[in-house]
PDB file of N, CA and C in Angstrom:
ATOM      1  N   UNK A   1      -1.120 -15.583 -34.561  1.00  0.00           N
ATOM      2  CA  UNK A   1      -0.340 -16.743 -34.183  1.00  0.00           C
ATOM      3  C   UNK A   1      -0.431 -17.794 -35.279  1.00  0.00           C
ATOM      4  N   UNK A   2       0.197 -18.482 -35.764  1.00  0.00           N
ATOM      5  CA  UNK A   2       1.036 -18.631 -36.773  1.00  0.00           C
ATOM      6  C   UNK A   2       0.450 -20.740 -36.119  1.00  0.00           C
ATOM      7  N   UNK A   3      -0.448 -21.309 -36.778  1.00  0.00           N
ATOM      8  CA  UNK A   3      -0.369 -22.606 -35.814  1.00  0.00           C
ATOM      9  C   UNK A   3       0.304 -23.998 -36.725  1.00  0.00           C
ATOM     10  N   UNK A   4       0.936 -25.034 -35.767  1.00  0.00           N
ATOM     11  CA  UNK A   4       2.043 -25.628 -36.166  1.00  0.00           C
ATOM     12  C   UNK A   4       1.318 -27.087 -35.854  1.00  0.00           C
ATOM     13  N   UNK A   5       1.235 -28.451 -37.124  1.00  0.00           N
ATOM     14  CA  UNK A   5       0.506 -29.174 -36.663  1.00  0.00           C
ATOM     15  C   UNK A   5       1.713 -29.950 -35.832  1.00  0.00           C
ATOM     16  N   UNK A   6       0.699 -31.103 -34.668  1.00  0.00           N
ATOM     17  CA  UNK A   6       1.309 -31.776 -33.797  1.00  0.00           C
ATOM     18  C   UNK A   6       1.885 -30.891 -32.563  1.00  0.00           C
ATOM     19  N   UNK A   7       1.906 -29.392 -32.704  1.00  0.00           N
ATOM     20  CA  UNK A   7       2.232 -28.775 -31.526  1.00  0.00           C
ATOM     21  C   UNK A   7       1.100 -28.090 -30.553  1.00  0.00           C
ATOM     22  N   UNK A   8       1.149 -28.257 -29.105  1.00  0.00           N
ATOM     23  CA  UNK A   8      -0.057 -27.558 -28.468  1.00  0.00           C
ATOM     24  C   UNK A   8      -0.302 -26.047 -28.832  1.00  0.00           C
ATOM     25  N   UNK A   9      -1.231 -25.663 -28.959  1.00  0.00           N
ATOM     26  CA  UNK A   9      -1.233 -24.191 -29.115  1.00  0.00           C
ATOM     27  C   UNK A   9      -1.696 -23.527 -27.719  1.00  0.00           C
ATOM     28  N   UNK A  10      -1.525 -24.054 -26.659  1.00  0.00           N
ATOM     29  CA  UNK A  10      -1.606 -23.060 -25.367  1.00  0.00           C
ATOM     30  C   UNK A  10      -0.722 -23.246 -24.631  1.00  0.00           C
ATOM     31  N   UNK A  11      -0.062 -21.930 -24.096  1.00  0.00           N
ATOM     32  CA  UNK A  11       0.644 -22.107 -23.218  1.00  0.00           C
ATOM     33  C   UNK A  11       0.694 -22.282 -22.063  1.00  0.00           C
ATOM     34  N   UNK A  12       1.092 -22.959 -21.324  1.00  0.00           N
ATOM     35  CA  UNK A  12       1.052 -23.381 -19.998  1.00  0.00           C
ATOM     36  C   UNK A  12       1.885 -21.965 -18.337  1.00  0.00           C
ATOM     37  N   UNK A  13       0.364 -21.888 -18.117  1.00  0.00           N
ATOM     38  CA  UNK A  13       1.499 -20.797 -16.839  1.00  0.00           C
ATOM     39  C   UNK A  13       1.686 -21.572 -15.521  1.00  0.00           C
ATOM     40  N   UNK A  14       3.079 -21.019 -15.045  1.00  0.00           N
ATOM     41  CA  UNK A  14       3.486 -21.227 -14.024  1.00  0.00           C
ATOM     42  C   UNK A  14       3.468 -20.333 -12.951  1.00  0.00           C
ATOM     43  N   UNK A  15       3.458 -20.706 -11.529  1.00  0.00           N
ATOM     44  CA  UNK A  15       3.104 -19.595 -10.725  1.00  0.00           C
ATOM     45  C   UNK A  15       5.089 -19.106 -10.538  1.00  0.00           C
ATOM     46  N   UNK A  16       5.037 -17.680 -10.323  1.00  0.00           N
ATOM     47  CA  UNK A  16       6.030 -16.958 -10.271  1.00  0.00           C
ATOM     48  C   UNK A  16       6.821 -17.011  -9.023  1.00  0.00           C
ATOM     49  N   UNK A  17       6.529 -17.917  -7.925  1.00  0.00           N
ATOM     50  CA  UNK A  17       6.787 -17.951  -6.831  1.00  0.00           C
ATOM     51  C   UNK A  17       6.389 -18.828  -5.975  1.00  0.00           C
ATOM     52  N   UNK A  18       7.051 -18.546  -4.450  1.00  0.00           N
ATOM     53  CA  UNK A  18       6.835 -19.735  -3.489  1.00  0.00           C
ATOM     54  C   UNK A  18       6.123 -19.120  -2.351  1.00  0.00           C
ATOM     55  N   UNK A  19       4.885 -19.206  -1.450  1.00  0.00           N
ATOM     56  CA  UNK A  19       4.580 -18.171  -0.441  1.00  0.00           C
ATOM     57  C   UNK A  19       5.225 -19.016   0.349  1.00  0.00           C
ATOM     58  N   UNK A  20       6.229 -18.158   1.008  1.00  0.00           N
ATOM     59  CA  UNK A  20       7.246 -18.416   2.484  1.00  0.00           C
ATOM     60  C   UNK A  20       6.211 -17.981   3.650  1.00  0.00           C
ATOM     61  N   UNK A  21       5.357 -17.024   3.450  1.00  0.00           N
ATOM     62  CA  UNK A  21       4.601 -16.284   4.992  1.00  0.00           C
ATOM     63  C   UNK A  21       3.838 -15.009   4.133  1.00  0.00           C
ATOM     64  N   UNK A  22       2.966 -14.545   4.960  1.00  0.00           N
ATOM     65  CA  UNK A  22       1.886 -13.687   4.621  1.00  0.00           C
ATOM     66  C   UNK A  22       2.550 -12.479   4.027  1.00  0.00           C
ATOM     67  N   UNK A  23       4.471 -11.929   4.444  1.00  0.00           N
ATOM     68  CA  UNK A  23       5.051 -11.084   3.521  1.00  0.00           C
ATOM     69  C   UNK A  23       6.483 -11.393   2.959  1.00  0.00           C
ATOM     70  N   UNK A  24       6.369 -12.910   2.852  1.00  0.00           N
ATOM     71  CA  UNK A  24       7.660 -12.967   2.291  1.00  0.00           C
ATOM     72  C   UNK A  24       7.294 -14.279   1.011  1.00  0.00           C
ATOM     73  N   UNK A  25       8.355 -13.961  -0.075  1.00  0.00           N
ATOM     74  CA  UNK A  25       7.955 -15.231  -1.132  1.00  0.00           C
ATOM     75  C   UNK A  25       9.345 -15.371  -1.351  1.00  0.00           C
ATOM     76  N   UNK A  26       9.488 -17.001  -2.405  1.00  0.00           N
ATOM     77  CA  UNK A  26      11.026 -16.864  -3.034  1.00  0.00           C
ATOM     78  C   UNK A  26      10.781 -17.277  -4.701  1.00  0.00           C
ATOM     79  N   UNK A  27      10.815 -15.905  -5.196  1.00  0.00           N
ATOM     80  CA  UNK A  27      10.711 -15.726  -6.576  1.00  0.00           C
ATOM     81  C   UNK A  27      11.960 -16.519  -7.146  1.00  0.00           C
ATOM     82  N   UNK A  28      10.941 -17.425  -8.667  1.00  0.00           N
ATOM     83  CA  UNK A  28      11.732 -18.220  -9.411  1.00  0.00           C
ATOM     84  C   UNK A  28      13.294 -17.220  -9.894  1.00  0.00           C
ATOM     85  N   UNK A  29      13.079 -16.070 -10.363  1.00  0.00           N
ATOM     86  CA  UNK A  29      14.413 -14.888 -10.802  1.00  0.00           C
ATOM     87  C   UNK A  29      15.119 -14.588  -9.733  1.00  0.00           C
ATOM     88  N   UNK A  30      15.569 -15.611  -8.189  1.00  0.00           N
ATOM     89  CA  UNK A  30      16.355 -14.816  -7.484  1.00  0.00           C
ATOM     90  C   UNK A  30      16.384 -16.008  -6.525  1.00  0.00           C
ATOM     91  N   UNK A  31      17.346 -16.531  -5.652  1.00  0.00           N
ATOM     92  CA  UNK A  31      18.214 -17.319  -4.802  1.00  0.00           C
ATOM     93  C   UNK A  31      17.502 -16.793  -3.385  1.00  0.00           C
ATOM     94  N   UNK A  32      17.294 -15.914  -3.012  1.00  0.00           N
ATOM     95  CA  UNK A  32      17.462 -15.670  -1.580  1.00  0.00           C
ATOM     96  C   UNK A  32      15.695 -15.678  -1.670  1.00  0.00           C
ATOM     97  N   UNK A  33      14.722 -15.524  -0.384  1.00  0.00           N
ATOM     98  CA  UNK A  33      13.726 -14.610   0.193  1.00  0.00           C
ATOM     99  C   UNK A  33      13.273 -13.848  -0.122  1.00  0.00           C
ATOM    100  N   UNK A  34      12.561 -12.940  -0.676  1.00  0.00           N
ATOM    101  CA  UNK A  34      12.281 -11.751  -0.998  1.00  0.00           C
ATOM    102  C   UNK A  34      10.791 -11.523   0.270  1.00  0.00           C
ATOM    103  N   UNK A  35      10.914 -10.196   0.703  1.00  0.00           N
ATOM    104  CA  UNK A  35      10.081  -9.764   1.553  1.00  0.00           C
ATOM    105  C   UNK A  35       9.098  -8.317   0.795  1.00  0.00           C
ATOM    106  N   UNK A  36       8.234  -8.322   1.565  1.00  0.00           N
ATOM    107  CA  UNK A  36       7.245  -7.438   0.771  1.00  0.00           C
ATOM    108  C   UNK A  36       7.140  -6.229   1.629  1.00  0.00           C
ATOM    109  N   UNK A  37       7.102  -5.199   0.476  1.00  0.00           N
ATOM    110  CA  UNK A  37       7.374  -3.949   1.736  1.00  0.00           C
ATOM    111  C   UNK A  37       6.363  -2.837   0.955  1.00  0.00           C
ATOM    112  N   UNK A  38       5.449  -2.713   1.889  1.00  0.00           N
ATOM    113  CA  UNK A  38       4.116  -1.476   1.422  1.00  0.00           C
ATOM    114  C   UNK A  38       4.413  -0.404   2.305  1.00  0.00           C
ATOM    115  N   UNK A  39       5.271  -0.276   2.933  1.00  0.00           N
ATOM    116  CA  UNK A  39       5.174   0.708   4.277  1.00  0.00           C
ATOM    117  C   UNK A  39       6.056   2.098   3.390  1.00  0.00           C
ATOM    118  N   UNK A  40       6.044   2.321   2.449  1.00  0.00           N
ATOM    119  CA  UNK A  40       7.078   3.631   1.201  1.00  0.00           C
ATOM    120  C   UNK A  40       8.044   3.457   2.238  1.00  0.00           C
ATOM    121  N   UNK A  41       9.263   2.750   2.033  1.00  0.00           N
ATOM    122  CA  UNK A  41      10.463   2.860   2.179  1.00  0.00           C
ATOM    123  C   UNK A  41      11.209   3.577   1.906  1.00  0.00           C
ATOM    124  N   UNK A  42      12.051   4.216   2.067  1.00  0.00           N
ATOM    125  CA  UNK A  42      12.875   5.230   0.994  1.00  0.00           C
ATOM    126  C   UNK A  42      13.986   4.543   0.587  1.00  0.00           C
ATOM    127  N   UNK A  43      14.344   4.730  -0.568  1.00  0.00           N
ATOM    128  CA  UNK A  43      14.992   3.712  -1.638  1.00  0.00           C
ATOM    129  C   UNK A  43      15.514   5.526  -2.240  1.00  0.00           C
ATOM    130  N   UNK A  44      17.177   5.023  -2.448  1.00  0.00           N
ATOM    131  CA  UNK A  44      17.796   6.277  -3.643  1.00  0.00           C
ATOM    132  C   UNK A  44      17.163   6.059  -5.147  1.00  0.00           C
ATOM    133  N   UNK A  45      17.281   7.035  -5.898  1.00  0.00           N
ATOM    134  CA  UNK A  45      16.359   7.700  -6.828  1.00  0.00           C
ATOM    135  C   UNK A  45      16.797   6.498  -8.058  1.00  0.00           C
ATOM    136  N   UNK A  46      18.142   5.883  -8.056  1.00  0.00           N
ATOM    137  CA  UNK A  46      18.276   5.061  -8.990  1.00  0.00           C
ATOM    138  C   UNK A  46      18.277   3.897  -8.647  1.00  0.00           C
ATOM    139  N   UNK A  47      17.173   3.125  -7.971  1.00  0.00           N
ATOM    140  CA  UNK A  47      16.612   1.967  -7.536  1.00  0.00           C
ATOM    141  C   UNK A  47      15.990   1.682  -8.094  1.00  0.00           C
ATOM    142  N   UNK A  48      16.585   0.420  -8.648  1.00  0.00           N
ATOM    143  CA  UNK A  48      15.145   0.228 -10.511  1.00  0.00           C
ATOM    144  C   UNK A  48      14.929  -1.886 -10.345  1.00  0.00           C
ATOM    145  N   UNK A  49      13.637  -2.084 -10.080  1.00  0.00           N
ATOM    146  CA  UNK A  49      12.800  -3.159 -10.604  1.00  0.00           C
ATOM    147  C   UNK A  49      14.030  -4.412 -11.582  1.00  0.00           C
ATOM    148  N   UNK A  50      14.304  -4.844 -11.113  1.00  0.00           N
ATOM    149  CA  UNK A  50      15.201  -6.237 -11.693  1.00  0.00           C
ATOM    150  C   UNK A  50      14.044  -6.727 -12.654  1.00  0.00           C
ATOM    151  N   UNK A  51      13.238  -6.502 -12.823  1.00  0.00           N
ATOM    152  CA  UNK A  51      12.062  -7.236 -13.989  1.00  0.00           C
ATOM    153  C   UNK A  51      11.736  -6.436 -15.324  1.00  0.00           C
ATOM    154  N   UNK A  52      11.516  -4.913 -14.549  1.00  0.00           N
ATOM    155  CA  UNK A  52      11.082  -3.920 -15.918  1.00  0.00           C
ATOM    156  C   UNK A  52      11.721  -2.851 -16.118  1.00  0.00           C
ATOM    157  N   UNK A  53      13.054  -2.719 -15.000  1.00  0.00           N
ATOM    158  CA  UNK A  53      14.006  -1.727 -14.860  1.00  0.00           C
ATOM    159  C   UNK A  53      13.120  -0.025 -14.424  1.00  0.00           C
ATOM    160  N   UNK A  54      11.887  -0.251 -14.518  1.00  0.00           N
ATOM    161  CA  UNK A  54      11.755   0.914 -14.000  1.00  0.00           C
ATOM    162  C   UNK A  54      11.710   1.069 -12.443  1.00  0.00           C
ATOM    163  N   UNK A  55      11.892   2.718 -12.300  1.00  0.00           N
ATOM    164  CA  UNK A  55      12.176   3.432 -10.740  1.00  0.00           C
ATOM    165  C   UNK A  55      11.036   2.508  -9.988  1.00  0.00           C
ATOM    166  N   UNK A  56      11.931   2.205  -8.858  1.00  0.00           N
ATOM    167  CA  UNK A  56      10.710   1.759  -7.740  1.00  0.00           C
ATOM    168  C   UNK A  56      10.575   2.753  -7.004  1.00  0.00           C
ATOM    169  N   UNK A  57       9.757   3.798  -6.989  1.00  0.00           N
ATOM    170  CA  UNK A  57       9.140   4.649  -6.309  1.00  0.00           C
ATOM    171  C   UNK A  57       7.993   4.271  -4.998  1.00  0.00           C
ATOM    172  N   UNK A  58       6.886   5.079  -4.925  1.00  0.00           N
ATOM    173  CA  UNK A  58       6.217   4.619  -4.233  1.00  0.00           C
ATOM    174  C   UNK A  58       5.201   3.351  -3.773  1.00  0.00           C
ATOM    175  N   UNK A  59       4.970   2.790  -5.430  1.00  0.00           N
ATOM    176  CA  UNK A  59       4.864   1.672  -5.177  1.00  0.00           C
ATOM    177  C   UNK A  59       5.057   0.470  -4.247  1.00  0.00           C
ATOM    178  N   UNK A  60       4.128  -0.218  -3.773  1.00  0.00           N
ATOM    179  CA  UNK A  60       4.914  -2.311  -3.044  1.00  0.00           C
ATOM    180  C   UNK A  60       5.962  -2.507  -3.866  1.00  0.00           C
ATOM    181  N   UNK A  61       6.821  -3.145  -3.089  1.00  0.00           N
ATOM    182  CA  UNK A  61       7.703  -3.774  -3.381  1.00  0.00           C
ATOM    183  C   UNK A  61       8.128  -5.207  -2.804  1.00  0.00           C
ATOM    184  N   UNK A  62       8.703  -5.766  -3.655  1.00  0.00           N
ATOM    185  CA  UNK A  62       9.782  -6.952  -2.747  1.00  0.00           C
ATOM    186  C   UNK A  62      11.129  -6.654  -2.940  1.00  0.00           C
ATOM    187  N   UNK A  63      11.802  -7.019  -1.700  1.00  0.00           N
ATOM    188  CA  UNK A  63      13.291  -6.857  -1.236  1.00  0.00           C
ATOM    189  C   UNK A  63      13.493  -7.630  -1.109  1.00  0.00           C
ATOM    190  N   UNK A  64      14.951  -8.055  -1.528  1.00  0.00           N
ATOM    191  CA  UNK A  64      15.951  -9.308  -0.674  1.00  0.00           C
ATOM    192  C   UNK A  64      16.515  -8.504   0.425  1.00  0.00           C
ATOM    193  N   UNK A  65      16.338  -9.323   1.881  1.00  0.00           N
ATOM    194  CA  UNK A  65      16.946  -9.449   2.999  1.00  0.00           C
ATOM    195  C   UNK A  65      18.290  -9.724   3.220  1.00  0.00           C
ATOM    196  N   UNK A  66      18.703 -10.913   2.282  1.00  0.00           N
ATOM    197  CA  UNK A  66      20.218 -11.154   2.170  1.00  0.00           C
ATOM    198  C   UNK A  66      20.963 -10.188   2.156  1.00  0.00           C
ATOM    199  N   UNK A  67      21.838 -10.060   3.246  1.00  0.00           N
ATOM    200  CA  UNK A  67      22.886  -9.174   3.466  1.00  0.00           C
ATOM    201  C   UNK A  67      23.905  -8.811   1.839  1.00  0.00           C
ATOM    202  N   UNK A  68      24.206  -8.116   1.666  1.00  0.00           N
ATOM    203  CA  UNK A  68      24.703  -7.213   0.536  1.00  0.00           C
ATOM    204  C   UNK A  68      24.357  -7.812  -0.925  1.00  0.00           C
ATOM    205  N   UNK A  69      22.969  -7.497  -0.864  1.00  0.00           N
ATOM    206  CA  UNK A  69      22.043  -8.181  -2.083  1.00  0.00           C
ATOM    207  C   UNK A  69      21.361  -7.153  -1.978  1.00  0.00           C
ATOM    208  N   UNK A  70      21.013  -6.706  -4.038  1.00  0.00           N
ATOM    209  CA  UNK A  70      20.362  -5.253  -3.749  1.00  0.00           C
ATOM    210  C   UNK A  70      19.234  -5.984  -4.627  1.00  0.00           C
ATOM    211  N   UNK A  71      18.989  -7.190  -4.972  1.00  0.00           N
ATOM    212  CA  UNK A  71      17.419  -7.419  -5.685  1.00  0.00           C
ATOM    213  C   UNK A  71      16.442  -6.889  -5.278  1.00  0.00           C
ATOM    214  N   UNK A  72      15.374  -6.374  -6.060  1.00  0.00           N
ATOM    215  CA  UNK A  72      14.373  -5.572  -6.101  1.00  0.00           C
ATOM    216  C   UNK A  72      13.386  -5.917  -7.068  1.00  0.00           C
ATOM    217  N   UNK A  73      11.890  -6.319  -6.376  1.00  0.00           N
ATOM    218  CA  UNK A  73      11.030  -6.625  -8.085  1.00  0.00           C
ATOM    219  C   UNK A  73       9.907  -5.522  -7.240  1.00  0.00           C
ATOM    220  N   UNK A  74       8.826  -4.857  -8.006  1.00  0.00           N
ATOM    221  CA  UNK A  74       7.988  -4.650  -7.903  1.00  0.00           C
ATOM    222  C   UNK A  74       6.831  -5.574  -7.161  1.00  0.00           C
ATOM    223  N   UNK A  75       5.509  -5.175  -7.236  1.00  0.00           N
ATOM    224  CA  UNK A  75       4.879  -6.409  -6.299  1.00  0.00           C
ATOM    225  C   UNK A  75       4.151  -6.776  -7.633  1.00  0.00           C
ATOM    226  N   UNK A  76       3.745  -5.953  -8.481  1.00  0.00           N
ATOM    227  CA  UNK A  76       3.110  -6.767  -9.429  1.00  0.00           C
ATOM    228  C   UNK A  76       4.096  -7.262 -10.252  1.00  0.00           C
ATOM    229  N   UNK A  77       5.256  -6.676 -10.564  1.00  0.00           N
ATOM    230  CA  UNK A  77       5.963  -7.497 -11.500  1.00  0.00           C
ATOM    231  C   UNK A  77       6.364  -8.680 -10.768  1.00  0.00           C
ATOM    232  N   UNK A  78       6.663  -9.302  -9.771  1.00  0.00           N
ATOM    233  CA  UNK A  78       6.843 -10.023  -9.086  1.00  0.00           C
ATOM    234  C   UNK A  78       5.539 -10.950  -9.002  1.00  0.00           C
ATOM    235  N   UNK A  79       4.219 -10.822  -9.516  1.00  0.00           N
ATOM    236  CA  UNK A  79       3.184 -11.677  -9.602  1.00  0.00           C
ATOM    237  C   UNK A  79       2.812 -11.851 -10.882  1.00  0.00           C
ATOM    238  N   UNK A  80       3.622 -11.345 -12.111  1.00  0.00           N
ATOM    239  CA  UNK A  80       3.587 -11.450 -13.608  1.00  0.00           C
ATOM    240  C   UNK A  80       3.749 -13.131 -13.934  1.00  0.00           C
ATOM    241  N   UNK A  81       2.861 -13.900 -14.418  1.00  0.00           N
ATOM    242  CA  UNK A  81       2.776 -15.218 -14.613  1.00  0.00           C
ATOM    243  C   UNK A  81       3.832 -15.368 -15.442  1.00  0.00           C
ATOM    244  N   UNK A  82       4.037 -16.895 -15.004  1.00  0.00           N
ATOM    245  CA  UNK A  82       5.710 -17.512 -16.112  1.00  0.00           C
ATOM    246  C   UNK A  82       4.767 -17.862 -17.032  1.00  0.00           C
ATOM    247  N   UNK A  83       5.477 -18.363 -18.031  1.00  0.00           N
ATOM    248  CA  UNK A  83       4.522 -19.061 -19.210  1.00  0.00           C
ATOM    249  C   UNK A  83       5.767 -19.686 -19.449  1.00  0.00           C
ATOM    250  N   UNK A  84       5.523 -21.590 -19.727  1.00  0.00           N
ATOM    251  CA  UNK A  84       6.071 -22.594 -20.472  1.00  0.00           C
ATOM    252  C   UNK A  84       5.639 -22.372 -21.956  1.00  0.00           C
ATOM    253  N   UNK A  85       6.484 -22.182 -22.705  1.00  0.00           N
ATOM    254  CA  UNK A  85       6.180 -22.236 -24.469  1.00  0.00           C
ATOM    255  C   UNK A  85       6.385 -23.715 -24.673  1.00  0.00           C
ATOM    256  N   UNK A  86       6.229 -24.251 -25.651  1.00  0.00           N
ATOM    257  CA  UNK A  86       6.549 -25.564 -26.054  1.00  0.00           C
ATOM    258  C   UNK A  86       7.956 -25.266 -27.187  1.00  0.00           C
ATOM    259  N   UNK A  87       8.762 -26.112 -27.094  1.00  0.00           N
ATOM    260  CA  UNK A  87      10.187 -25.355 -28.060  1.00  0.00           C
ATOM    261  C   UNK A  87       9.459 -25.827 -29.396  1.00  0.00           C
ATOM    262  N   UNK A  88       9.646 -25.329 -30.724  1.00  0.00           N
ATOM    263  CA  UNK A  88       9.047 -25.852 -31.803  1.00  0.00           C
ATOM    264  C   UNK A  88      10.239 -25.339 -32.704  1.00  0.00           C
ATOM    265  N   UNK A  89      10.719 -26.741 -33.808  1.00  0.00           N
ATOM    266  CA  UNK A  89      11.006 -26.348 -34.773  1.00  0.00           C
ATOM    267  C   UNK A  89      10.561 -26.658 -35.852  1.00  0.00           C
ATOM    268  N   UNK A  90      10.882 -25.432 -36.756  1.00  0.00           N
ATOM    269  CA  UNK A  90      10.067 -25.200 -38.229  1.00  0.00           C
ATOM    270  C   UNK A  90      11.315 -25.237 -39.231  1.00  0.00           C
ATOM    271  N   UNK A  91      10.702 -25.532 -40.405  1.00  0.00           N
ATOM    272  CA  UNK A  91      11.690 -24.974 -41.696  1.00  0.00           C
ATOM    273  C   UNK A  91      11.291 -23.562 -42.153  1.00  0.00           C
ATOM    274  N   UNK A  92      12.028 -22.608 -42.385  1.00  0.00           N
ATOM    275  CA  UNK A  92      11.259 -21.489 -42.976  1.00  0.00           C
ATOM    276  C   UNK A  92      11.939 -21.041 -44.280  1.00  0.00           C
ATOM    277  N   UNK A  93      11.150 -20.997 -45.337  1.00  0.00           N
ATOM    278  CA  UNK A  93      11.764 -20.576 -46.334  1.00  0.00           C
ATOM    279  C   UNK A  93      11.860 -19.171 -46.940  1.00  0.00           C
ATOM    280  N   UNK A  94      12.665 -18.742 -47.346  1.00  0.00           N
ATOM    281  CA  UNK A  94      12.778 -17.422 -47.245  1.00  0.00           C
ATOM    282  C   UNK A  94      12.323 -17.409 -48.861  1.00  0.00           C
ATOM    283  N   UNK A  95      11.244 -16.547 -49.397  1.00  0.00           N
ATOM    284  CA  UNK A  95      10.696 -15.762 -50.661  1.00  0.00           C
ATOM    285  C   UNK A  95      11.622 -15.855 -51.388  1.00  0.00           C
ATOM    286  N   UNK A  96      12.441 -15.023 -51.820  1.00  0.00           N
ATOM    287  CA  UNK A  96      13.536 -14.386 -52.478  1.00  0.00           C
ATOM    288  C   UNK A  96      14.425 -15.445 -52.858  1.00  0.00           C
ATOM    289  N   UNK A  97      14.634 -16.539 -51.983  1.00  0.00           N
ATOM    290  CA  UNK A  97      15.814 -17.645 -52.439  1.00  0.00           C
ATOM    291  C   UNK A  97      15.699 -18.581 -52.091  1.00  0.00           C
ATOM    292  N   UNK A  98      16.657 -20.003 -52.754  1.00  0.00           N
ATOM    293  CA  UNK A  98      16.421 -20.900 -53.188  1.00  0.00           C
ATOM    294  C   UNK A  98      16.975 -22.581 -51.961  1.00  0.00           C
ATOM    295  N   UNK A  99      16.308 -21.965 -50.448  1.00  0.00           N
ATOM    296  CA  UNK A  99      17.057 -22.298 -49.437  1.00  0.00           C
ATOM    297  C   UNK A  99      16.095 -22.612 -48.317  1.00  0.00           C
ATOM    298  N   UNK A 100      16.600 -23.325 -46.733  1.00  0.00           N
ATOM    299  CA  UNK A 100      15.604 -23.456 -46.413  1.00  0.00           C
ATOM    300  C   UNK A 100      16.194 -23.251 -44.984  1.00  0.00           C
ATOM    301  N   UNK A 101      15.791 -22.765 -43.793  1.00  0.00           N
ATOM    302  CA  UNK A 101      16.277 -22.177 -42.797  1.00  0.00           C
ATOM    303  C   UNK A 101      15.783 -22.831 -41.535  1.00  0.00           C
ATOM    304  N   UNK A 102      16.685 -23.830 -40.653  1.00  0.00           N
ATOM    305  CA  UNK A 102      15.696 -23.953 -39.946  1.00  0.00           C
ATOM    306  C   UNK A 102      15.770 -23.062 -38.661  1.00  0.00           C
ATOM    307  N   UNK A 103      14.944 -22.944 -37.933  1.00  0.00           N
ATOM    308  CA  UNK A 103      14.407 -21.974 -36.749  1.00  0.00           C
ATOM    309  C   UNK A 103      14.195 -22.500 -35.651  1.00  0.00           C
ATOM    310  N   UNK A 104      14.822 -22.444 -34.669  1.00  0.00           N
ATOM    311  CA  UNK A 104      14.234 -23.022 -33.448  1.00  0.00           C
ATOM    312  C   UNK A 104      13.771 -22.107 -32.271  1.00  0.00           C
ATOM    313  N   UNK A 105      12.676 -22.111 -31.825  1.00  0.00           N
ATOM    314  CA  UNK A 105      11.737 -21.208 -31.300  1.00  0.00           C
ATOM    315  C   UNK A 105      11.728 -21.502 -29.911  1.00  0.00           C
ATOM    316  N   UNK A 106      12.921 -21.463 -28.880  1.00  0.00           N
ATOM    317  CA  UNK A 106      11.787 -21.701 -27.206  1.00  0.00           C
ATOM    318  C   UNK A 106      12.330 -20.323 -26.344  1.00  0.00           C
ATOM    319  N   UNK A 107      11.132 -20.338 -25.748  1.00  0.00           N
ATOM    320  CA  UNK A 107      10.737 -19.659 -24.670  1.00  0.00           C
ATOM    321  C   UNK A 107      11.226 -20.147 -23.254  1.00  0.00           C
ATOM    322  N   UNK A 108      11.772 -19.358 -22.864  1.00  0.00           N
ATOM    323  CA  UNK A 108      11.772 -19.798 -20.789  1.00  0.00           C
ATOM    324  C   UNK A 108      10.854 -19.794 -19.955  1.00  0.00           C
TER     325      UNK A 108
END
């Protein structure tokens, strides 16, 4: 990591969610409810994780309830911490030539 004076060098996490009840949350990536489902649901074979795109198989899950809403996160991807970056801009000069680039760096 690359450090920049006057800028913090830690990032700040945010929690990924809201607890609604002991199985339901409302994740910052999605509008509706999401409910938590450990009971192996059966889900068709191309039912894939809105976070890491992979198959949600047997794994927990969270579902949206909302009527013709197919969101889907995993339960751990669904507890994957946000992180605030701080936006930072730099000049960067490129080796080779006679110029100077600036860069602006933020994170969501």
């Amino acid at each position: 990591m690359v450090e920049r004076e006057g800028t913090p060098e830690e990032e700040e996490e945010i929690a990924p969610y809201e607890v609604i009840d002991d199985n339901t949350i409302r994740h910052f990536s999605h509008d509706h409810n999401l409910q938590l489902n450990k009971d192996g649901m059966i889900l068709s074979e191309n039912t894939v994780c809105k976070a890491c795109v992979f198959e949600i198989s047997s794994e927990p899950f969270y579902i949206c309830k909302h009527q013709q809403c197919d969101f889907i996160l995993h339960e751990k991807c669904a507890n994957l911490p946000r992180k605030k970056t701080p936006c930072v801009q730099q000049p960067a000069i490129h080796a080779s030539h006679r110029f100077s680039l600036h860069i602006s760096v933020c994170a969501l």
